[in-house]
Protein backbone atom coordinates (compact mmCIF):
# COMPACT_ATOMS: atom_id res chain seq x y z
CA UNK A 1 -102.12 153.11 78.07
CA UNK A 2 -100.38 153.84 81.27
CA UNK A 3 -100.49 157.68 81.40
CA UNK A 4 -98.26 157.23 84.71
CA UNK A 5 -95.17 155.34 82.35
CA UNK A 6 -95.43 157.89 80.10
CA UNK A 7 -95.35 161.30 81.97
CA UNK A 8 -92.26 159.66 84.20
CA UNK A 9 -90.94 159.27 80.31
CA UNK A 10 -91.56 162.92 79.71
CA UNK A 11 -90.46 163.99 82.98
CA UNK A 12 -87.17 162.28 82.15
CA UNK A 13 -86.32 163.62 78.66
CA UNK A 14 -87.12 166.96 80.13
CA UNK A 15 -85.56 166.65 82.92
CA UNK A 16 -82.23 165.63 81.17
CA UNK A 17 -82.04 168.49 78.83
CA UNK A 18 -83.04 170.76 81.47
CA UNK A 19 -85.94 172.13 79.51
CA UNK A 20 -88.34 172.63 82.84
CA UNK A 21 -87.64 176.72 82.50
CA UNK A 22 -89.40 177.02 79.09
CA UNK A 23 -92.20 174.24 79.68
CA UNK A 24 -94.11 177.01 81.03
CA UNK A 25 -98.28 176.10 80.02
CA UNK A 26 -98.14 179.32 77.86
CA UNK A 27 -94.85 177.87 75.45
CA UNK A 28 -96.31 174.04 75.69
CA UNK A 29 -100.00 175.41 74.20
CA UNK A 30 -97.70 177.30 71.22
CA UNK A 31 -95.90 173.89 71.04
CA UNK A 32 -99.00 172.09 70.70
CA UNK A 33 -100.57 174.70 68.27
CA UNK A 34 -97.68 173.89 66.41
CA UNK A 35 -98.05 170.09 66.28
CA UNK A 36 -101.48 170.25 65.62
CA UNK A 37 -100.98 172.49 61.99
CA UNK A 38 -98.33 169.99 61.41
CA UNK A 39 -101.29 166.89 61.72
CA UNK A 40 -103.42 169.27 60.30
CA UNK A 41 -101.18 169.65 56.72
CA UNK A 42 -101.21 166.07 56.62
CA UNK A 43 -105.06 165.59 55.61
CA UNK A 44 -105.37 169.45 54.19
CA UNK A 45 -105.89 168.46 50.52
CA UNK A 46 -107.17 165.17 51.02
CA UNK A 47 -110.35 163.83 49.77
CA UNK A 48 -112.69 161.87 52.37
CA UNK A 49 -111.26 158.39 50.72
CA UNK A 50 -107.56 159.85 50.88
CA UNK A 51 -107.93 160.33 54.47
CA UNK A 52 -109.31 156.90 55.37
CA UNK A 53 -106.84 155.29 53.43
CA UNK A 54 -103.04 156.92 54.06
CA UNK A 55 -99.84 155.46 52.51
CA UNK A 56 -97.90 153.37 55.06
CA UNK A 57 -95.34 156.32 55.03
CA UNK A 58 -97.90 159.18 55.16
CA UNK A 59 -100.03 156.76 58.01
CA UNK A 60 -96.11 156.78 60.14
CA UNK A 61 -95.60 160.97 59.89
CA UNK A 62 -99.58 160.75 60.63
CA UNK A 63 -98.64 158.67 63.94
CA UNK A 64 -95.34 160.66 65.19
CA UNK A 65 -97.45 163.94 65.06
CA UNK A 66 -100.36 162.57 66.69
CA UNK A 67 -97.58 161.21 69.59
CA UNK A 68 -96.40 165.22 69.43
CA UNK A 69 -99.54 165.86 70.41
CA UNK A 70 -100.04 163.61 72.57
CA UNK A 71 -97.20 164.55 74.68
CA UNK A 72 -97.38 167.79 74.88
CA UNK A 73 -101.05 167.78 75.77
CA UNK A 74 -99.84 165.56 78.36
CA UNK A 75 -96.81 167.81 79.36
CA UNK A 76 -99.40 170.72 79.74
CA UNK A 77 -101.96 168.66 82.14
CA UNK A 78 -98.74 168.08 84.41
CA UNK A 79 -97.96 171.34 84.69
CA UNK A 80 -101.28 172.49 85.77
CA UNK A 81 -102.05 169.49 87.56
CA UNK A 82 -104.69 168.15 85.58
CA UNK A 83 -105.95 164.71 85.93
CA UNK A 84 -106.24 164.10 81.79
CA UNK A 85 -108.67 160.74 82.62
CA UNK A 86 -110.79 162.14 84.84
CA UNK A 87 -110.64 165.61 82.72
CA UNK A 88 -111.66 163.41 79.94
CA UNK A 89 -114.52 161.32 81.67
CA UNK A 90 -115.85 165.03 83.25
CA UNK A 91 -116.11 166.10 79.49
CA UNK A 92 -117.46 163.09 78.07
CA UNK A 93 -120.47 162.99 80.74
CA UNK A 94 -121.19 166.40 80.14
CA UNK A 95 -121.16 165.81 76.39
CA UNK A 96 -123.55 162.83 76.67
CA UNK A 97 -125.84 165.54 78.58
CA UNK A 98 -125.51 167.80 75.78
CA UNK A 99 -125.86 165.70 72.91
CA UNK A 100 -128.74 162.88 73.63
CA UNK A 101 -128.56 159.75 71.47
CA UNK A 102 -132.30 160.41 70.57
CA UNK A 103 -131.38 164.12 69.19
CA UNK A 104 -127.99 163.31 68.12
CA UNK A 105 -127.44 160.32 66.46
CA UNK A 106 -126.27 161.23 62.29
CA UNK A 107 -123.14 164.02 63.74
């Protein structure tokens, strides 16, 4: 994935419908809230098996809100000027800390 590509991408479409006054960090985390219920009704009333196993249709919606996501998690890390990788690495280390193999392993 080249994180760089893509937030030029999303600069871009932003930047062409001049949407930069309402991609404030409080609107994008309401935007992404909104995605994620949208993911989230996806799976709501599937069984464990349903879930793994998603109709080629249900698997695309499934993969357009997941890109949703994606991009406006991303949106919200450029307006704060996050670093999403190292973010990301910082959290995993400190989650490997947290939850040892030896006392973890079953989750």
């Amino acid at each position: 994935m080249d994180i760089e590509k893509i937030k030029q991408r999303i600069q871009k479409f932003s930047d062409d419908r001049d949407w930069n006054s309402n991609h404030n960090p409080k609107n994008l985390v309401m935007a992404l809230n909104g995605e994620v219920g949208e993911l989230n009704e996806i799976f709501q009333w599937l069984d464990f098996e349903e879930s793994l196993n998603l109709p080629d249709d249900v698997k695309e919606h499934t993969k357009e809100e997941v890109a949703d996501i994606a991009i406006y998690l991303i949106r919200i890390c450029m307006k704060l000027d996050i670093n999403l990788e190292e973010a990301i690495m910082n959290k995993m280390a400190k989650n490997e800390a947290k939850y040892p193999v030896e006392t973890s392993k079953g989750g």
